[in-house]
C-alpha atoms as a PDB file:
ATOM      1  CA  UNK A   1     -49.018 131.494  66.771  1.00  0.00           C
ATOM      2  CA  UNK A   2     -52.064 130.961  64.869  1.00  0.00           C
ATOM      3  CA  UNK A   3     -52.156 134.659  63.896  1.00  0.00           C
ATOM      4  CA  UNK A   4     -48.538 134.780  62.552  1.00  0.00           C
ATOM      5  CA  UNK A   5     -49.808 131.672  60.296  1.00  0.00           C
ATOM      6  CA  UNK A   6     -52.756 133.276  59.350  1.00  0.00           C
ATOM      7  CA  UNK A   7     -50.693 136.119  58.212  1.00  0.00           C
ATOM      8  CA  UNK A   8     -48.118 134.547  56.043  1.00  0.00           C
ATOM      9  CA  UNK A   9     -50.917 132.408  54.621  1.00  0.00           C
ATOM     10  CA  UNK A  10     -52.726 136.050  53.756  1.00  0.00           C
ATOM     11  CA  UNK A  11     -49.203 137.638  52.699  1.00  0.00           C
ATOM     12  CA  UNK A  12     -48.506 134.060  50.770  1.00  0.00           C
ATOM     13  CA  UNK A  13     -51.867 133.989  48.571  1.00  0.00           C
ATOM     14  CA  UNK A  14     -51.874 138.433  47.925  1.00  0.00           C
ATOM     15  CA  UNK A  15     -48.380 137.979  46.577  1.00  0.00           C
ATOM     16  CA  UNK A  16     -49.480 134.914  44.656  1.00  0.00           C
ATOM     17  CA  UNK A  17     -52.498 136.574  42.913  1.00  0.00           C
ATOM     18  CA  UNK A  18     -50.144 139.628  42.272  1.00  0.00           C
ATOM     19  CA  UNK A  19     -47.653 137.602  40.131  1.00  0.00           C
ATOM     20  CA  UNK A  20     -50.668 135.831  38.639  1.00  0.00           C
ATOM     21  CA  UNK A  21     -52.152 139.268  37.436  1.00  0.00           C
ATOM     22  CA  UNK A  22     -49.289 140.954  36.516  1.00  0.00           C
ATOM     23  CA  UNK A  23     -48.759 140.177  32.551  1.00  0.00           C
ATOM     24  CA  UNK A  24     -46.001 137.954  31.449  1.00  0.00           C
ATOM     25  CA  UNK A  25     -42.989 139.737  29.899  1.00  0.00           C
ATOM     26  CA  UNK A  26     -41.343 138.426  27.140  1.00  0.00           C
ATOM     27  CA  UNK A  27     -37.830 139.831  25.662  1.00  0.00           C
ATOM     28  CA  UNK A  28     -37.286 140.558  22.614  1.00  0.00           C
ATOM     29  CA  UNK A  29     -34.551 138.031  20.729  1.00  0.00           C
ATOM     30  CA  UNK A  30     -32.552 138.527  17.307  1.00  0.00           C
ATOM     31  CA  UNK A  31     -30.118 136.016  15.622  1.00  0.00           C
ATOM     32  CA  UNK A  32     -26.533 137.562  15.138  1.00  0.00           C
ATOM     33  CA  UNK A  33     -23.673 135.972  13.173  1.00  0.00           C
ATOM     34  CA  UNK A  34     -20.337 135.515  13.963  1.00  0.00           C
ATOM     35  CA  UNK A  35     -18.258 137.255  10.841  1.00  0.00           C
ATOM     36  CA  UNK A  36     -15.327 135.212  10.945  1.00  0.00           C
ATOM     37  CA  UNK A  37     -16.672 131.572  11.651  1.00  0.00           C
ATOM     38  CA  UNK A  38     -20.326 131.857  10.221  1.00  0.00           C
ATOM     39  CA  UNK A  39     -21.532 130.615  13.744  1.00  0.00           C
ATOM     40  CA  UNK A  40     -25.419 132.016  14.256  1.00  0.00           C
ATOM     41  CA  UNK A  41     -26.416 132.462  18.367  1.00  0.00           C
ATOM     42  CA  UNK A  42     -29.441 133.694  19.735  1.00  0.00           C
ATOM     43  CA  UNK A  43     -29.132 137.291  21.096  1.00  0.00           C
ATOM     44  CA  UNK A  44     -31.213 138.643  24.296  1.00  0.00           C
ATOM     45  CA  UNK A  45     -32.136 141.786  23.600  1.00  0.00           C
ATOM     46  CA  UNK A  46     -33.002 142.108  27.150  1.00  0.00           C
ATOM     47  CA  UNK A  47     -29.092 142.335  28.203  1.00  0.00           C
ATOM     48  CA  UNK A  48     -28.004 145.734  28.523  1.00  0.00           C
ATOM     49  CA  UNK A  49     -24.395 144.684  26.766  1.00  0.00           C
ATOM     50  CA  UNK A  50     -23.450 143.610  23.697  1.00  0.00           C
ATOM     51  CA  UNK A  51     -22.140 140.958  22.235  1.00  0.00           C
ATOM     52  CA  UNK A  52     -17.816 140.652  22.214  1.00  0.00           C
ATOM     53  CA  UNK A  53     -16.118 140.692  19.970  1.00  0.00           C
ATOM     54  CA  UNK A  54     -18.312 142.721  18.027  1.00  0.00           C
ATOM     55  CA  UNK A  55     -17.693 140.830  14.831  1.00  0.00           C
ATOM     56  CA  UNK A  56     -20.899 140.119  14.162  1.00  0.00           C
ATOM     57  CA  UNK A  57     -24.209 141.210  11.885  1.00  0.00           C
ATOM     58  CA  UNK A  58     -28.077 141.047  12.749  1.00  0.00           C
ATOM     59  CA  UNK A  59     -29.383 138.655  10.468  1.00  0.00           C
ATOM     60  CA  UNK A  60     -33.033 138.122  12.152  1.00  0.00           C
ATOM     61  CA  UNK A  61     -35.919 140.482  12.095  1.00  0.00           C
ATOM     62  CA  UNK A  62     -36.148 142.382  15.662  1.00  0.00           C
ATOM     63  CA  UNK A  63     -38.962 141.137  17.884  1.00  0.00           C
ATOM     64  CA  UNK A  64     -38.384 137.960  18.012  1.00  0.00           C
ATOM     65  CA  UNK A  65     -39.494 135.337  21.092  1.00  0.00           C
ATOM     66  CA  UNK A  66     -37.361 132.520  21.713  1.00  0.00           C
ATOM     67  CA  UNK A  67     -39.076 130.385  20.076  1.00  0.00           C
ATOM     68  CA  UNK A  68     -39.580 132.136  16.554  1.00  0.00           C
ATOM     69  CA  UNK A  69     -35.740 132.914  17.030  1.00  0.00           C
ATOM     70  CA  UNK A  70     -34.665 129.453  17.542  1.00  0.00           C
ATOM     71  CA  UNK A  71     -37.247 128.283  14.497  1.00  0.00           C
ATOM     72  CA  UNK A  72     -35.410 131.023  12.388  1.00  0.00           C
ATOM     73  CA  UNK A  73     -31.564 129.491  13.234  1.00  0.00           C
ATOM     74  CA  UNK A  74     -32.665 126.235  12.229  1.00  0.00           C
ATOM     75  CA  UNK A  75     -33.892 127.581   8.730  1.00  0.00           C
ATOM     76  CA  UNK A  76     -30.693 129.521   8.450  1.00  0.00           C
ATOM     77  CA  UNK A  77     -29.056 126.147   9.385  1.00  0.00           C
ATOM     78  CA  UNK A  78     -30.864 124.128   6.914  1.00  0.00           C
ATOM     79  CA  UNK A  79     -30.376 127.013   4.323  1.00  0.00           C
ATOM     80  CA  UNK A  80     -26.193 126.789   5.010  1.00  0.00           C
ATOM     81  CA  UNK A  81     -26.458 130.028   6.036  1.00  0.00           C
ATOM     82  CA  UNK A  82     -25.266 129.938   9.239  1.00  0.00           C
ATOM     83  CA  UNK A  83     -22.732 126.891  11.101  1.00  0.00           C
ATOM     84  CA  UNK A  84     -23.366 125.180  13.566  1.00  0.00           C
END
């Protein structure tokens, strides 16, 4: 019994430090907006769809984390730009 412990204890910690090493992956987000009601939403680039209807326009600069995205709706907000 000890053994078995030992093992997932070993298999535990080397999967642990593999996460830990691996880098951290980020995708990429863009701000669309919604032609016909002016709404803006944060996009994940990372989805392999689409959005639907496809009504909408890009109106971020690609690349974008979360974070920057979400910092660039609430300009567009402030701007009038984009509803809420």
């Amino acid at each position: 019994m000890r053994r078995f412990s030992a093992l997932c204890t070993a298999t535990v910690l080397g999967l642990t430090a593999f996460a830990a090493s691996s880098p951290a992956h980020a995708d990429p987000f863009h701000l669309i907006r919604w032609t016909d009601s002016g709404f803006c939403q944060i996009w994940d680039e990372g989805i392999a769809t689409t959005p639907w209807p496809s009504n909408y326009t890009i109106v971020s600069p690609p690349g974008l984390t979360f974070l920057h995205a979400l910092a660039f709706k609430d300009d567009m907000l402030h701007a009038g730009t984009c509803s809420f």
